[in-house]
N, C-alpha and C. Protein backbone atom coordinates (compact mmCIF):
# COMPACT_ATOMS: atom_id res chain seq x y z
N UNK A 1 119.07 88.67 82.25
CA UNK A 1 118.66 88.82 83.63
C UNK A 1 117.27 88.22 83.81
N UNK A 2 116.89 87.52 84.73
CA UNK A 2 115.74 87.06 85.23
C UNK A 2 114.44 88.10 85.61
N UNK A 3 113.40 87.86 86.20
CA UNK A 3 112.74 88.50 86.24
C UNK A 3 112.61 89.01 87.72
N UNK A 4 112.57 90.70 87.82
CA UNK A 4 112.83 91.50 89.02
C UNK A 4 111.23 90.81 90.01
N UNK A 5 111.81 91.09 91.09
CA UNK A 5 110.84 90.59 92.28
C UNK A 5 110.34 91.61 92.69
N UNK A 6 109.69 92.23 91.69
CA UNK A 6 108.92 93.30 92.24
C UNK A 6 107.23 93.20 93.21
N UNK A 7 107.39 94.32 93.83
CA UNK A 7 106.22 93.76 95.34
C UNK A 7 105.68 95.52 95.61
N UNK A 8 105.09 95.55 96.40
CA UNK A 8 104.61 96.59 97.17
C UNK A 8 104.94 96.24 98.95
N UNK A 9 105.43 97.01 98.85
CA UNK A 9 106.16 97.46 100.34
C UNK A 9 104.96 97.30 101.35
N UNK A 10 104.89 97.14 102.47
CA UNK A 10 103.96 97.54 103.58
C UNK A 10 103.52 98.87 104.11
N UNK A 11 104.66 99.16 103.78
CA UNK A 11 104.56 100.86 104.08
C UNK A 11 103.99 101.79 103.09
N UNK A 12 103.17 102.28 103.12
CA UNK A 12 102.37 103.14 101.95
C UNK A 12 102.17 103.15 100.74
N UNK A 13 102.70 101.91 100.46
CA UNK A 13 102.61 101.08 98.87
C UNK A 13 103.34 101.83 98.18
N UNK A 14 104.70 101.25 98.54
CA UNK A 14 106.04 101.94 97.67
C UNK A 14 106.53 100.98 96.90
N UNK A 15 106.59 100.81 95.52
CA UNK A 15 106.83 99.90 94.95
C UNK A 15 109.09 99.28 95.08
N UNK A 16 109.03 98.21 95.27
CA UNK A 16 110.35 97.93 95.70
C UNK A 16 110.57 96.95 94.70
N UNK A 17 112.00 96.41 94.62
CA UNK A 17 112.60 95.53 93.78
C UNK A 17 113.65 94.70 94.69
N UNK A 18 114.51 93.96 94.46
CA UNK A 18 115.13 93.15 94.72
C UNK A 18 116.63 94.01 94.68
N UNK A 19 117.09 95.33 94.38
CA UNK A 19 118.01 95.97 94.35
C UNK A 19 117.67 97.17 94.98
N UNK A 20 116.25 97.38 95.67
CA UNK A 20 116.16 99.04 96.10
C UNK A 20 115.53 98.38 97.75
N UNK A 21 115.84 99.03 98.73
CA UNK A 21 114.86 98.72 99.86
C UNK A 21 113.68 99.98 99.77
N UNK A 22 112.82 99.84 100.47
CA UNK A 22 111.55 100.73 100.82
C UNK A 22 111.95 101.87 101.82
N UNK A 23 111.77 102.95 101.40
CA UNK A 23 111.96 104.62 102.34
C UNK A 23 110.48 104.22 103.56
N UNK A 24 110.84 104.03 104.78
CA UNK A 24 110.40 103.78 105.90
C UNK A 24 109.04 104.91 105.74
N UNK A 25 109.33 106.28 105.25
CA UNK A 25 108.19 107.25 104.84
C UNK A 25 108.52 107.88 103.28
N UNK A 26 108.00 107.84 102.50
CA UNK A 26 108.63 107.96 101.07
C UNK A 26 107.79 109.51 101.62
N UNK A 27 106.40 109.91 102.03
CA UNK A 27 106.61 111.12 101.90
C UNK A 27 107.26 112.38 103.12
N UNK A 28 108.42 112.12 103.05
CA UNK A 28 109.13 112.89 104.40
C UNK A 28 109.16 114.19 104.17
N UNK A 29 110.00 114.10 102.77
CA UNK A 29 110.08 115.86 102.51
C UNK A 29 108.79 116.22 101.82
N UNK A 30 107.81 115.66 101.12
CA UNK A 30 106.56 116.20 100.64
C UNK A 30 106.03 116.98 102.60
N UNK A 31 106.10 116.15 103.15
CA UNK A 31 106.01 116.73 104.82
C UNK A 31 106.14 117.86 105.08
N UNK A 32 107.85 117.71 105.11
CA UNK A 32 108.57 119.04 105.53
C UNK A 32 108.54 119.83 104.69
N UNK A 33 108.09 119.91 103.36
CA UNK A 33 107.92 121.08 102.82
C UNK A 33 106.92 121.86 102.68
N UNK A 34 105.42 120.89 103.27
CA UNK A 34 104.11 121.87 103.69
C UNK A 34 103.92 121.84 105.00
N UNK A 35 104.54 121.58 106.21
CA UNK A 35 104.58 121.85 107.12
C UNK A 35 105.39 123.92 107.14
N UNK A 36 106.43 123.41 106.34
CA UNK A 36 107.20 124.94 106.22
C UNK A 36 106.35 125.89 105.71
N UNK A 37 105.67 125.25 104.60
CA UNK A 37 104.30 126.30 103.96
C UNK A 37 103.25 126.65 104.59
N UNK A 38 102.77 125.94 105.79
CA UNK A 38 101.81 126.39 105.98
C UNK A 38 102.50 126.77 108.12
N UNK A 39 103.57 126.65 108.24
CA UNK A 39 103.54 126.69 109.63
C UNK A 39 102.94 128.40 109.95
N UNK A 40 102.64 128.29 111.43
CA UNK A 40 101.93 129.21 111.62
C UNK A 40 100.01 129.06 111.27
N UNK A 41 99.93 128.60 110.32
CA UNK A 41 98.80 128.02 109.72
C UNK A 41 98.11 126.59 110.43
N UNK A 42 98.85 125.28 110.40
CA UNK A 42 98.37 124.28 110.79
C UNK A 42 99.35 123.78 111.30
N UNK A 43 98.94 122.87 112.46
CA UNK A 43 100.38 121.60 113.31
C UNK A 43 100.76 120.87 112.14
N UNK A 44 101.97 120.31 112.26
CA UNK A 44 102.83 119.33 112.36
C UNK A 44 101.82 118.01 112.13
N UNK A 45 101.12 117.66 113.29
CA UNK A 45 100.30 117.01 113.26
C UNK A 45 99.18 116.73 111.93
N UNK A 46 98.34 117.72 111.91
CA UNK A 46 97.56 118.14 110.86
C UNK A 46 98.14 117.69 109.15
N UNK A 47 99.43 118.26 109.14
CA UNK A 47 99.91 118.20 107.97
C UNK A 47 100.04 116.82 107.51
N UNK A 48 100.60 116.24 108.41
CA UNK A 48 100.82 114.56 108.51
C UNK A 48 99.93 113.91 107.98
N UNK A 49 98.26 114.74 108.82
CA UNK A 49 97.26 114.08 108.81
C UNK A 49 96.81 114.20 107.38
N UNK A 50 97.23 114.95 106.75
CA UNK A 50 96.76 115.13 105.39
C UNK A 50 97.05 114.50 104.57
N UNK A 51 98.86 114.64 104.65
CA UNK A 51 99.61 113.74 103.77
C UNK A 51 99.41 112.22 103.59
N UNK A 52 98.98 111.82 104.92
CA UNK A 52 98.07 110.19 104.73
C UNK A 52 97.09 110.47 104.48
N UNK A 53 95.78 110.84 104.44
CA UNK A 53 94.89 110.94 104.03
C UNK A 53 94.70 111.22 102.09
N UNK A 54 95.74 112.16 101.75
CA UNK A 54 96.11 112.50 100.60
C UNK A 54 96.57 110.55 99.81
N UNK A 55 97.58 110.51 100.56
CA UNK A 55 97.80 109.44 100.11
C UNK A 55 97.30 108.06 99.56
N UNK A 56 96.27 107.88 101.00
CA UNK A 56 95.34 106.87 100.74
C UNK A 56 94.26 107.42 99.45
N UNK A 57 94.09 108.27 99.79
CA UNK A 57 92.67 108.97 98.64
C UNK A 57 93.33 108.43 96.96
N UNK A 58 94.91 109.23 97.17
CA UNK A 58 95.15 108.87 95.93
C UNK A 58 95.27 107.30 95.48
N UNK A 59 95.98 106.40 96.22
CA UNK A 59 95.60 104.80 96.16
C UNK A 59 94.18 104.63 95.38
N UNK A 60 93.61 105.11 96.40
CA UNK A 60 91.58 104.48 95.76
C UNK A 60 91.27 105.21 94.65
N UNK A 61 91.76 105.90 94.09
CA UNK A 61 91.21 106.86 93.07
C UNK A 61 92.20 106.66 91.83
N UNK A 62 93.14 106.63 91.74
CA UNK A 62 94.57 106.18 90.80
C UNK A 62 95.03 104.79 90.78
N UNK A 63 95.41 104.45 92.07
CA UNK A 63 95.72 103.10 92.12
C UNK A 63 97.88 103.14 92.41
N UNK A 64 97.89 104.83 92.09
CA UNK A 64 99.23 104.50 92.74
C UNK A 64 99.58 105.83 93.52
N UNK A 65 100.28 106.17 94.11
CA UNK A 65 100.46 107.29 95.23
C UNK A 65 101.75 107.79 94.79
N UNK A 66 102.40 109.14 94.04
CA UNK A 66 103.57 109.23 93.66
C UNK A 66 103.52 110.34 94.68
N UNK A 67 104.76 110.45 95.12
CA UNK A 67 104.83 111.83 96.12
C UNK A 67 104.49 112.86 95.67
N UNK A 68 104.23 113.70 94.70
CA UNK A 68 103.75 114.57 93.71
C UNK A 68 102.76 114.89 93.70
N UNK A 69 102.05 113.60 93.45
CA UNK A 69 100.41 114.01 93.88
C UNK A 69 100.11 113.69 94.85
N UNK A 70 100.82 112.81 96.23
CA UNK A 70 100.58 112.90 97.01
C UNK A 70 101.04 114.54 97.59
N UNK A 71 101.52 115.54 97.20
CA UNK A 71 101.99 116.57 97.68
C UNK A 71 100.79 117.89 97.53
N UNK A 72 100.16 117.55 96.17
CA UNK A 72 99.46 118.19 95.73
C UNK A 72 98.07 118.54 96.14
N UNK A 73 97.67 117.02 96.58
CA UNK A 73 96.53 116.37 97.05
C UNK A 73 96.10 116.87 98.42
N UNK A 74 97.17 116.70 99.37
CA UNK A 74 97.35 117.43 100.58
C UNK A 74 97.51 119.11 100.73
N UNK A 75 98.56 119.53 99.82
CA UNK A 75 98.27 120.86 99.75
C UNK A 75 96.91 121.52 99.67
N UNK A 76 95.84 121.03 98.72
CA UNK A 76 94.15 121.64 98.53
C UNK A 76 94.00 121.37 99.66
N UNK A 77 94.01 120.24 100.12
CA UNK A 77 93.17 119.63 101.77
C UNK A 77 93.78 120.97 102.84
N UNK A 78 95.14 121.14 103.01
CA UNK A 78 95.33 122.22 103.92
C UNK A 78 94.77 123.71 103.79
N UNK A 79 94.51 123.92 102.24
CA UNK A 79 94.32 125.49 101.48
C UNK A 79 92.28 125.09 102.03
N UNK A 80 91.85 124.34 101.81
CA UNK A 80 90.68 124.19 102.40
C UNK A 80 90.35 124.27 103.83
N UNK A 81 91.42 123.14 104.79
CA UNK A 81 91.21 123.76 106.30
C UNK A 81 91.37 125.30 106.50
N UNK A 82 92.27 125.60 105.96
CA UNK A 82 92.50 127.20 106.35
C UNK A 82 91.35 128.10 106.36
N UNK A 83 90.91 127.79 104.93
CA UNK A 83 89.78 128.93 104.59
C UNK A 83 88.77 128.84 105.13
N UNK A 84 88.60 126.64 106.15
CA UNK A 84 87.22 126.91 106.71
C UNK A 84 87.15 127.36 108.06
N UNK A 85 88.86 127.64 108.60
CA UNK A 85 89.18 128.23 109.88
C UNK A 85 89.17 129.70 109.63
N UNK A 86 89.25 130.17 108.30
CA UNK A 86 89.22 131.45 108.57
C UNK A 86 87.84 132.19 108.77
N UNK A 87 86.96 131.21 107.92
CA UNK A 87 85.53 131.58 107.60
C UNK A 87 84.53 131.77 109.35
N UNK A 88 85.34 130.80 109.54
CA UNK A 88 85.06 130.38 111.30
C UNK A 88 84.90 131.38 112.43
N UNK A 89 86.01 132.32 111.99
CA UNK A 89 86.79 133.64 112.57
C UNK A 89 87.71 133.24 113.57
């Protein structure tokens, strides 16, 4: 076999090949599963806002973004808004 045409996607630097297309949001369910964790807690919005922010951070700091630690990354960021909304009153 020749050599795979591997690239980085446009979309949040998802690595693709010549046999896989790119997930339009690779982190959907990292999403929906701290949106569920923290609803009541923070928007929809917010969470989003994290999960890119998480994301990019991890890019500049690693050099690759796996949903994992993009999941992880965002989770502290939300466990931090909380506590500075709670501190807030």
């Amino acid at each position: 076999m020749g050599e795979q045409d591997e690239r980085l996607s446009d979309r949040r630097g998802v690595l693709v090949n010549d046999r896989t297309e790119a997930d339009p949001n690779p982190y959907a369910e990292v999403e929906t599963a701290l949106r569920e964790e923290f609803a009541g807690v923070h928007s929809a919005a917010t969470v989003t806002r994290c999960v890119d922010a998480a994301h990019y951070g991890a890019l500049e700091v690693t050099g690759y973004a796996h949903p994992s630690l993009v999941e992880r990354i965002a989770r502290k960021h939300l466990h931090v808004l909380a506590l500075v909304a709670s501190e807030r009153g």
